[in-house]
N, C-alpha and C. Protein backbone atom coordinates (compact mmCIF):
# COMPACT_ATOMS: atom_id res chain seq x y z
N UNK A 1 0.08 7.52 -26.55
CA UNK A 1 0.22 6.07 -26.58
C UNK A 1 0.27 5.55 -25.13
N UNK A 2 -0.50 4.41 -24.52
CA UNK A 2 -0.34 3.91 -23.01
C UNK A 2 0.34 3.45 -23.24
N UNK A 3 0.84 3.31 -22.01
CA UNK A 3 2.06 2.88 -22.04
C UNK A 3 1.54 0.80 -21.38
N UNK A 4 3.14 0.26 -21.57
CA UNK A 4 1.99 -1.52 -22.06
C UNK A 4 2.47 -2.42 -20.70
N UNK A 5 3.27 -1.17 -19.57
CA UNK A 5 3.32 -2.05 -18.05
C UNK A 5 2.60 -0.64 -17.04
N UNK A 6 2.42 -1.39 -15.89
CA UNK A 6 2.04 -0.84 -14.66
C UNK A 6 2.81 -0.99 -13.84
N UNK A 7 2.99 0.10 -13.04
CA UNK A 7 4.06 -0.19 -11.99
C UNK A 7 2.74 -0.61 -10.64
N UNK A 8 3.47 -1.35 -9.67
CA UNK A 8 2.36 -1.97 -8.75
C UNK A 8 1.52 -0.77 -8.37
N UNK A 9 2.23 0.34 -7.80
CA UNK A 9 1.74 1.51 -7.55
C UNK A 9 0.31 2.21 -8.27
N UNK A 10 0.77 1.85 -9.74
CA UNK A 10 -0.53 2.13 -10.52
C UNK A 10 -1.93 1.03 -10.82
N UNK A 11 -0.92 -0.36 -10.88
CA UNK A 11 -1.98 -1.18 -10.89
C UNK A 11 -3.11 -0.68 -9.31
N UNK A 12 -2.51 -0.68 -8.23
CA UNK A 12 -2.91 -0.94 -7.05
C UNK A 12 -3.94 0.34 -7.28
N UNK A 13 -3.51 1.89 -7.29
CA UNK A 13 -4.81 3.02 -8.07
C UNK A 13 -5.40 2.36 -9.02
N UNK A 14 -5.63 1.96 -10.15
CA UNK A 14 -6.29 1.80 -11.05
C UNK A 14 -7.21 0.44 -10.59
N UNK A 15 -6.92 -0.44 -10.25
CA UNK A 15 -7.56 -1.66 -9.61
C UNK A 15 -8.73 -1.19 -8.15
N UNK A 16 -7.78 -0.40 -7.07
CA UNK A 16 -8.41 0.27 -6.08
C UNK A 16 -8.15 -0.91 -5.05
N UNK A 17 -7.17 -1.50 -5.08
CA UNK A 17 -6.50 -2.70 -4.69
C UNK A 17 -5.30 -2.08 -3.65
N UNK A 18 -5.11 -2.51 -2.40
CA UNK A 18 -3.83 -2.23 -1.56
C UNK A 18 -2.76 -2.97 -2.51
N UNK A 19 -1.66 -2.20 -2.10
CA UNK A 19 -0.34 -3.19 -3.02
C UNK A 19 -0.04 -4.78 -2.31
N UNK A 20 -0.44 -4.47 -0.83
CA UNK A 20 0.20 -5.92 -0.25
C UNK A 20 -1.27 -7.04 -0.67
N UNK A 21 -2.58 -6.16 -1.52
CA UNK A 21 -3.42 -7.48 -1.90
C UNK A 21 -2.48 -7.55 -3.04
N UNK A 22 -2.13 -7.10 -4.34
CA UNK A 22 -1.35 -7.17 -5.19
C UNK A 22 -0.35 -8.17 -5.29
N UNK A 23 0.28 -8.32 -4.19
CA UNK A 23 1.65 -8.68 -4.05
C UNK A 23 1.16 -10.35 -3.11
N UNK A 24 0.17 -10.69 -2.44
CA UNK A 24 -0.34 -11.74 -2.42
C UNK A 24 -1.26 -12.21 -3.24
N UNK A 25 -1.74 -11.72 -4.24
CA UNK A 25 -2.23 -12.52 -5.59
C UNK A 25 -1.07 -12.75 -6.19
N UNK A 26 -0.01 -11.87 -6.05
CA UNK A 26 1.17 -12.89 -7.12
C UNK A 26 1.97 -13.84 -6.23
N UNK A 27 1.90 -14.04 -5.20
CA UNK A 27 2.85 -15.01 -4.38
C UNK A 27 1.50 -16.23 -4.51
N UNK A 28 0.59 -16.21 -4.42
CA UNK A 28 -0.73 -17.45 -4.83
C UNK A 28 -1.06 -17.53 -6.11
N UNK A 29 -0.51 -17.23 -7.18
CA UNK A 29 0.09 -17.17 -8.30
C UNK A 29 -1.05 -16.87 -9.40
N UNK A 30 -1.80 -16.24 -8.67
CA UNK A 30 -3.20 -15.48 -9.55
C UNK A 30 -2.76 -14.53 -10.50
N UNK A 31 -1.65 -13.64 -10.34
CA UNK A 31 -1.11 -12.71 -11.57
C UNK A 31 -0.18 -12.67 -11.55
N UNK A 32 1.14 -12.17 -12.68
CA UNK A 32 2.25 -12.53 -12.29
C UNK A 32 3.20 -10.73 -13.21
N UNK A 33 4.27 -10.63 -12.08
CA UNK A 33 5.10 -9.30 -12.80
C UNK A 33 6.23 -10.20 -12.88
N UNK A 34 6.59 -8.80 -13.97
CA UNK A 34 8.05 -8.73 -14.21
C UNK A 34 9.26 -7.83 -13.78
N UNK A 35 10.13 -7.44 -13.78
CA UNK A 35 11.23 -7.26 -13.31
C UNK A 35 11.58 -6.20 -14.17
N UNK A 36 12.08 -4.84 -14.23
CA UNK A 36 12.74 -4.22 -14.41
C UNK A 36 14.15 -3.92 -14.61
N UNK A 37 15.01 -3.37 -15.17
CA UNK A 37 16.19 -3.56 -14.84
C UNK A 37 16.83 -3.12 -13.38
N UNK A 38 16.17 -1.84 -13.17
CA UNK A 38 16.25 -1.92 -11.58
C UNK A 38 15.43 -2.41 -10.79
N UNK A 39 14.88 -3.57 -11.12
CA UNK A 39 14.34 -4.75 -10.33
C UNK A 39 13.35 -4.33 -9.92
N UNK A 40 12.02 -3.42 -10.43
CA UNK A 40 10.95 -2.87 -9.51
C UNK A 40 9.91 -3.58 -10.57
N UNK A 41 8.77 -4.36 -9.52
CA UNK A 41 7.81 -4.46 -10.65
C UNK A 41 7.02 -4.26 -11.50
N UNK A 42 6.93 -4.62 -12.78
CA UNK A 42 5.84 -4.03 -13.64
C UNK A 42 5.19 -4.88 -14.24
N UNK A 43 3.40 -4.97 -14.41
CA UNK A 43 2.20 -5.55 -14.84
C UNK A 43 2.72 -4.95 -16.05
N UNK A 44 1.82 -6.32 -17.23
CA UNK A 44 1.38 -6.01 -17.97
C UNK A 44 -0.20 -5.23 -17.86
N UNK A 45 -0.52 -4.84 -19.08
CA UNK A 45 -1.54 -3.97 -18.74
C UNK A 45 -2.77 -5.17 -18.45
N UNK A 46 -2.71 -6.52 -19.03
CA UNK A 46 -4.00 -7.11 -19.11
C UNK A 46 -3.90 -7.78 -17.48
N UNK A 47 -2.81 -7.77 -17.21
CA UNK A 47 -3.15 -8.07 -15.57
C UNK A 47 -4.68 -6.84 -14.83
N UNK A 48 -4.59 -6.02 -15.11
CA UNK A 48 -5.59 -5.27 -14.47
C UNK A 48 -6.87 -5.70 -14.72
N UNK A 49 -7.40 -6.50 -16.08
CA UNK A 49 -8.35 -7.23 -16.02
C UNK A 49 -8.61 -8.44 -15.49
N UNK A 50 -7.03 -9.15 -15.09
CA UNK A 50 -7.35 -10.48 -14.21
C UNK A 50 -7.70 -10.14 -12.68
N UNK A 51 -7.59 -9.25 -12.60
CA UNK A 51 -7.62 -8.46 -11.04
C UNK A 51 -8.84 -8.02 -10.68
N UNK A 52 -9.53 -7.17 -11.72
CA UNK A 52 -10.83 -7.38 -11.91
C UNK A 52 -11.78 -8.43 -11.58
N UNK A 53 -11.51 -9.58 -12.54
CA UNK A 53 -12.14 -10.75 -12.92
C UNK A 53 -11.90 -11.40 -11.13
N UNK A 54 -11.11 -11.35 -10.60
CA UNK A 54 -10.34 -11.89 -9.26
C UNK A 54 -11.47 -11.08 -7.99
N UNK A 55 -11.40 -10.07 -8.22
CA UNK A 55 -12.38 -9.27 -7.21
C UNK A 55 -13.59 -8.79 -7.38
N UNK A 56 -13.95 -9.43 -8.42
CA UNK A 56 -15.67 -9.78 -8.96
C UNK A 56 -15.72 -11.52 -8.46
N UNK A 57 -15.03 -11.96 -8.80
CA UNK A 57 -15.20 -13.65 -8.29
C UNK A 57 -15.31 -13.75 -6.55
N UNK A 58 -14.69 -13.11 -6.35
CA UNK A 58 -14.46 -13.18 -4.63
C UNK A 58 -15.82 -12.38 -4.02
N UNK A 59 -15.54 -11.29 -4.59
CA UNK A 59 -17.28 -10.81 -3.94
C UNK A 59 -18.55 -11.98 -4.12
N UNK A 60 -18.26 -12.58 -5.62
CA UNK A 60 -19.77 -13.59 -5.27
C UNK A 60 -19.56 -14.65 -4.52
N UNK A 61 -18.46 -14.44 -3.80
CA UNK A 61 -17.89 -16.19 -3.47
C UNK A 61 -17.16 -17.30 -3.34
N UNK A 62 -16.51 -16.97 -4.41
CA UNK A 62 -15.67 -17.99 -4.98
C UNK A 62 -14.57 -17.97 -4.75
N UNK A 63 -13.83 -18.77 -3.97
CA UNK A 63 -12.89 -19.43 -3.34
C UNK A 63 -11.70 -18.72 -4.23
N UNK A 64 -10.70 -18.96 -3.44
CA UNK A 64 -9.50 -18.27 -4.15
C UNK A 64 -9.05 -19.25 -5.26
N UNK A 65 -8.99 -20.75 -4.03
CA UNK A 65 -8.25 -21.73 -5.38
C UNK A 65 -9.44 -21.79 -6.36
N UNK A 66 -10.70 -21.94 -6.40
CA UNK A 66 -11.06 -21.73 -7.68
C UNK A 66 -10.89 -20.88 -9.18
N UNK A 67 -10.71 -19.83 -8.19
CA UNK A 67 -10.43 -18.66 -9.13
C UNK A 67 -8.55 -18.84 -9.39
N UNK A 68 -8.09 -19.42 -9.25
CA UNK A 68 -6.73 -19.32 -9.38
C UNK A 68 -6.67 -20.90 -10.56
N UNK A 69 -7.53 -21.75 -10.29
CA UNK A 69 -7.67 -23.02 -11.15
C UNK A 69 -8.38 -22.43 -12.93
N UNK A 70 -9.24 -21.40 -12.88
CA UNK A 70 -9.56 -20.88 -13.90
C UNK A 70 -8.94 -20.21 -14.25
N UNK A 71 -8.25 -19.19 -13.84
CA UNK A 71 -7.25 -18.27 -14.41
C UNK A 71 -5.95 -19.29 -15.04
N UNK A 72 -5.84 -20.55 -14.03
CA UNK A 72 -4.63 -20.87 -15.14
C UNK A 72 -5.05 -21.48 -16.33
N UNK A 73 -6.07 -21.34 -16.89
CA UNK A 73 -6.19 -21.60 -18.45
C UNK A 73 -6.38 -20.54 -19.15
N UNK A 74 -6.30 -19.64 -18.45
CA UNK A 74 -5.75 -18.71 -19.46
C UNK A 74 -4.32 -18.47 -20.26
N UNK A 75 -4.29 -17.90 -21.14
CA UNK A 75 -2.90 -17.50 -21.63
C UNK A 75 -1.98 -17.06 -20.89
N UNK A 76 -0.99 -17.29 -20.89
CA UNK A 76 0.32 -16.32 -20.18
C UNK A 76 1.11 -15.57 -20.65
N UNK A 77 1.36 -15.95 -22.20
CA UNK A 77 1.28 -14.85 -22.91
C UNK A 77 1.31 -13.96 -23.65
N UNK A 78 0.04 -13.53 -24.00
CA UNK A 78 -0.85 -13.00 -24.73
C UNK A 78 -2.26 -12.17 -23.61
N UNK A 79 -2.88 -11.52 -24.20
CA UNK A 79 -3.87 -11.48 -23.19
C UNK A 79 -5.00 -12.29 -23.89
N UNK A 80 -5.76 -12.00 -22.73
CA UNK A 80 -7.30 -13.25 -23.21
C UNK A 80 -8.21 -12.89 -24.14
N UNK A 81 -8.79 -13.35 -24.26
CA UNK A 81 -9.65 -12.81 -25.69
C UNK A 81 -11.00 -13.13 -25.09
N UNK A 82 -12.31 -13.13 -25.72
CA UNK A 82 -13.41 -13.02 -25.39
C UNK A 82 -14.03 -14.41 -24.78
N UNK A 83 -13.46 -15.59 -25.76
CA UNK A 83 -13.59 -17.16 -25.86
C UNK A 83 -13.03 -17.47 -23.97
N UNK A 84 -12.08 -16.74 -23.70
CA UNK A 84 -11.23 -17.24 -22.73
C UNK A 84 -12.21 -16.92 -21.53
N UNK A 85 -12.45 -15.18 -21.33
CA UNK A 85 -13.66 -14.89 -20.27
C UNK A 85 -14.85 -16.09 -20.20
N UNK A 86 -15.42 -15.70 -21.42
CA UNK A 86 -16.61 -16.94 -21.68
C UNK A 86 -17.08 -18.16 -20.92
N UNK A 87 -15.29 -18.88 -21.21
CA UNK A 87 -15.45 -20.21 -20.77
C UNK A 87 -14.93 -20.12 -19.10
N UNK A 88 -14.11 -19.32 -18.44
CA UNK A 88 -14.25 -18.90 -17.22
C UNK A 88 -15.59 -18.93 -16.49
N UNK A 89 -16.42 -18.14 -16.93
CA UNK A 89 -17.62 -18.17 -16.50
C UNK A 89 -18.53 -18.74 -16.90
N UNK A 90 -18.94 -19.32 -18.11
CA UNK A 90 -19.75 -21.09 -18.09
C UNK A 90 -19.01 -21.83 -16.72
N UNK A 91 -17.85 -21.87 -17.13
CA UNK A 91 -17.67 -23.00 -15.58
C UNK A 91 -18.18 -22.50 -14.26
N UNK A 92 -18.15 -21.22 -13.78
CA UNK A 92 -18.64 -20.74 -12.38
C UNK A 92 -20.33 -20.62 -12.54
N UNK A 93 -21.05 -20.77 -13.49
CA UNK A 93 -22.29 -20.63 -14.08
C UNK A 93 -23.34 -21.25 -12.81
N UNK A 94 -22.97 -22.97 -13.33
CA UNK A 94 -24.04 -23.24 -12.33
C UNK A 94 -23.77 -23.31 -10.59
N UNK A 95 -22.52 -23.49 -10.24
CA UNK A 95 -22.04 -22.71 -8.83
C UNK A 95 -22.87 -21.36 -8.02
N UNK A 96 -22.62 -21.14 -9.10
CA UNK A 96 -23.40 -19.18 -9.22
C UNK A 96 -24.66 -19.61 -8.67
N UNK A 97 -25.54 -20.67 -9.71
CA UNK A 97 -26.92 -20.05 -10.15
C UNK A 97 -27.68 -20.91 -8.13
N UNK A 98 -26.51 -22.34 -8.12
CA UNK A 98 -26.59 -22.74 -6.81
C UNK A 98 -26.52 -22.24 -5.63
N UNK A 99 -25.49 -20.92 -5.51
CA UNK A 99 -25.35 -20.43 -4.37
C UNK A 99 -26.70 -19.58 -4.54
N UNK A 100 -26.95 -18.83 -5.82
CA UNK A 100 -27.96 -17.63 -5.58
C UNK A 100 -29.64 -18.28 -5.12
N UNK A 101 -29.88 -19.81 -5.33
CA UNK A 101 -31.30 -20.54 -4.75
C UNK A 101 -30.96 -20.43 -3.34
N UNK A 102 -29.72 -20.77 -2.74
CA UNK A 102 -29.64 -20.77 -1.48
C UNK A 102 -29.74 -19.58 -0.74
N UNK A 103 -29.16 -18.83 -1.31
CA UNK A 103 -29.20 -16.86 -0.57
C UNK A 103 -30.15 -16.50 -0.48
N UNK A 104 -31.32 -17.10 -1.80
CA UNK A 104 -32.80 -16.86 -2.06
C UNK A 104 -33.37 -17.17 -0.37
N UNK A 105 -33.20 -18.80 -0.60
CA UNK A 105 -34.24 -19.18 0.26
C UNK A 105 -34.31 -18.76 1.64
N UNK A 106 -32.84 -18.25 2.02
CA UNK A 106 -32.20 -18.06 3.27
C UNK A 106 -32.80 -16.97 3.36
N UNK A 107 -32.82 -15.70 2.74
CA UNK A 107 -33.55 -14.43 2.74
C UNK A 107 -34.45 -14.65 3.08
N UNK A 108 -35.51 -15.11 2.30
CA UNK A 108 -37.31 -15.36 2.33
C UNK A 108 -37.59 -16.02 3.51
N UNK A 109 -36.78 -17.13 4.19
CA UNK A 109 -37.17 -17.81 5.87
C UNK A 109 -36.62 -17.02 6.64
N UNK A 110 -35.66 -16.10 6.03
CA UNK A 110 -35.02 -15.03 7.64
C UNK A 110 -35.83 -14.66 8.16
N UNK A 111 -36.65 -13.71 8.43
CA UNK A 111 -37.66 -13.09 8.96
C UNK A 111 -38.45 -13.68 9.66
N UNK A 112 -38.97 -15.19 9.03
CA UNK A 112 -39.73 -16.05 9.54
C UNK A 112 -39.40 -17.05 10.75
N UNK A 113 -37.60 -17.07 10.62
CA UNK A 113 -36.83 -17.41 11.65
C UNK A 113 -36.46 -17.09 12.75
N UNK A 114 -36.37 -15.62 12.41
CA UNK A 114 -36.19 -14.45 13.59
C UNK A 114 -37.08 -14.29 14.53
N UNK A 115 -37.94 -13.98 13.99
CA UNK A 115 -39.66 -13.76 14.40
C UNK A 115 -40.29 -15.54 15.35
N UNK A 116 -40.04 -16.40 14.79
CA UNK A 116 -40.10 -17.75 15.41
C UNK A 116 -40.14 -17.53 17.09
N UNK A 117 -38.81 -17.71 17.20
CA UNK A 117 -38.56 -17.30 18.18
C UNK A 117 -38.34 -19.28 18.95
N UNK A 118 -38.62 -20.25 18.44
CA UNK A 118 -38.46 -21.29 18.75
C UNK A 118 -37.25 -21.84 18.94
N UNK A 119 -36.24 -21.25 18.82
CA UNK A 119 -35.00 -21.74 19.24
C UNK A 119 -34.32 -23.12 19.19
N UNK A 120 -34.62 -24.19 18.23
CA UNK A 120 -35.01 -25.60 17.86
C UNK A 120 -34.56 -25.81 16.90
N UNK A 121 -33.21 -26.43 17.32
CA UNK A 121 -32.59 -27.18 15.68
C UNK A 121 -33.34 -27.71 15.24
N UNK A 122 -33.95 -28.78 16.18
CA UNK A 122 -34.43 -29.86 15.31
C UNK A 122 -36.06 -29.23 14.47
N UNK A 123 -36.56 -28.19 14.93
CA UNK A 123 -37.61 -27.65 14.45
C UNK A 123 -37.31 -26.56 13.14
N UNK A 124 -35.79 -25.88 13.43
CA UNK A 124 -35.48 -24.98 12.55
C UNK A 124 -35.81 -25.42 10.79
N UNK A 125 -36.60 -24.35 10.01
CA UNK A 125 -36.63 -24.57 9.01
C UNK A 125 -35.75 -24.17 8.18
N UNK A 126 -34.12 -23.11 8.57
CA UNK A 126 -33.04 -23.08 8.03
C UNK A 126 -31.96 -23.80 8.72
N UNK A 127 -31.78 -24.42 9.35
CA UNK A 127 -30.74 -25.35 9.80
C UNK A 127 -31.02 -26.78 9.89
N UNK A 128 -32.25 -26.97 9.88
CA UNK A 128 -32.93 -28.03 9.77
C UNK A 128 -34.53 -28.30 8.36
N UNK A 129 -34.53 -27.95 7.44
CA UNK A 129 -35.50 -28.17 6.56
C UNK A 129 -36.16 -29.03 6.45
N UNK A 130 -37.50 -29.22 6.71
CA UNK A 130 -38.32 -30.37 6.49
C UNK A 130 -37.94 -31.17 7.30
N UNK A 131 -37.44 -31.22 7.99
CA UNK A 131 -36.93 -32.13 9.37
C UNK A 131 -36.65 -33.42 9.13
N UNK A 132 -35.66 -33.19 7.58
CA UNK A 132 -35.42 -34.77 7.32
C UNK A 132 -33.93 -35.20 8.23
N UNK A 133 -33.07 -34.42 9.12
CA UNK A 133 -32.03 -34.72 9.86
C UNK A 133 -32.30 -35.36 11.37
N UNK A 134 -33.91 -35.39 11.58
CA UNK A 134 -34.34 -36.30 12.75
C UNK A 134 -34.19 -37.19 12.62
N UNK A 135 -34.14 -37.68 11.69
CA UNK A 135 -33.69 -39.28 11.44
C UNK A 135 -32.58 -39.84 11.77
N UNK A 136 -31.54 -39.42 11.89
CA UNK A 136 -29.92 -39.25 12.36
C UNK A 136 -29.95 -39.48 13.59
N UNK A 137 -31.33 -39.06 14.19
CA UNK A 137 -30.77 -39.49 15.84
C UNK A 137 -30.76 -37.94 16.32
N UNK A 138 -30.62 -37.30 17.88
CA UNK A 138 -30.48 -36.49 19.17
C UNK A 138 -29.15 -35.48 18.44
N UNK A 139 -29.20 -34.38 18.90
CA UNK A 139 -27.94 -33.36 18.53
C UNK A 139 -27.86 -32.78 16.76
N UNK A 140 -26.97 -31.82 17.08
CA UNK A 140 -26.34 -30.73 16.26
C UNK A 140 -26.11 -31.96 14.65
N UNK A 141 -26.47 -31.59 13.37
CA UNK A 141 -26.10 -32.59 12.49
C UNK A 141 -25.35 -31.74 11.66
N UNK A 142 -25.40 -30.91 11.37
CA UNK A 142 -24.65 -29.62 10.61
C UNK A 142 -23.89 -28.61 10.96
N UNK A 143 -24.30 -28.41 12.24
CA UNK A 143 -23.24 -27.11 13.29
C UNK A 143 -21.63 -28.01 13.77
């Protein structure tokens, strides 16, 4: 039978997480322990999937307070159910699908940027696109 807490120690192996990231997701109130009688902490087990969900969000991006604004609709407690993931990620959906056109395009002109060699905000076709920021007038419009 598993057993139905983690001590930080194990969350932190099983996650692959340092304890002091552990222990600042619960002071920014992304997961939360409990107390022991000799006062040492212990996860529930479904914390290890918010931890998950927490360091899959952050690799694509996504801001802490975002991910801390979605997690609080989740349950507190109970663990989440399938409906709950779901609607987590419909909301990061089109964020997602926005950052990934931009990574796109940024990839595909790198090379072409590098290689340039023109050194020209105002000419740059990634800091400057289509050169609709000449209009603004002399200098930096985005840096």
């Amino acid at each position: 039978m598993a057993k139905k807490e983690l001590s930080v120690g194990e969350l932190s192996r099983r996650s692959g997480l340092p304890i002091s990231t552990l222990h600042f997701y619960e002071r920014r109130g992304l997961i939360a322990s409990e107390r022991t009688s000799a006062n040492h902490r212990v996860y529930r087990r479904e914390i290890l999937r918010r931890v998950t969900v927490i360091k899959v969000a952050q690799s694509a991006g996504i801001p802490l307070a975002e991910i801390s604004q979605a997690l609080s609709q989740l349950p507190r407690d109970a663990p989440p159910d399938t409906h709950d993931w779901e609607r987590i990620a419909a909301s990061w959906h089109d964020d997602l699908t926005r950052r990934i056109e931009i990574l796109t395009a940024l990839r595909d002109k790198m090379a072409m940027c590098i290689g340039c060699g023109c050194l020209s905000v105002k000419r740059c076709p990634l800091v400057n696109a289509d050169d609709h920021l000449a209009n603004d007038g002399p200098g930096a419009r985005l840096l």
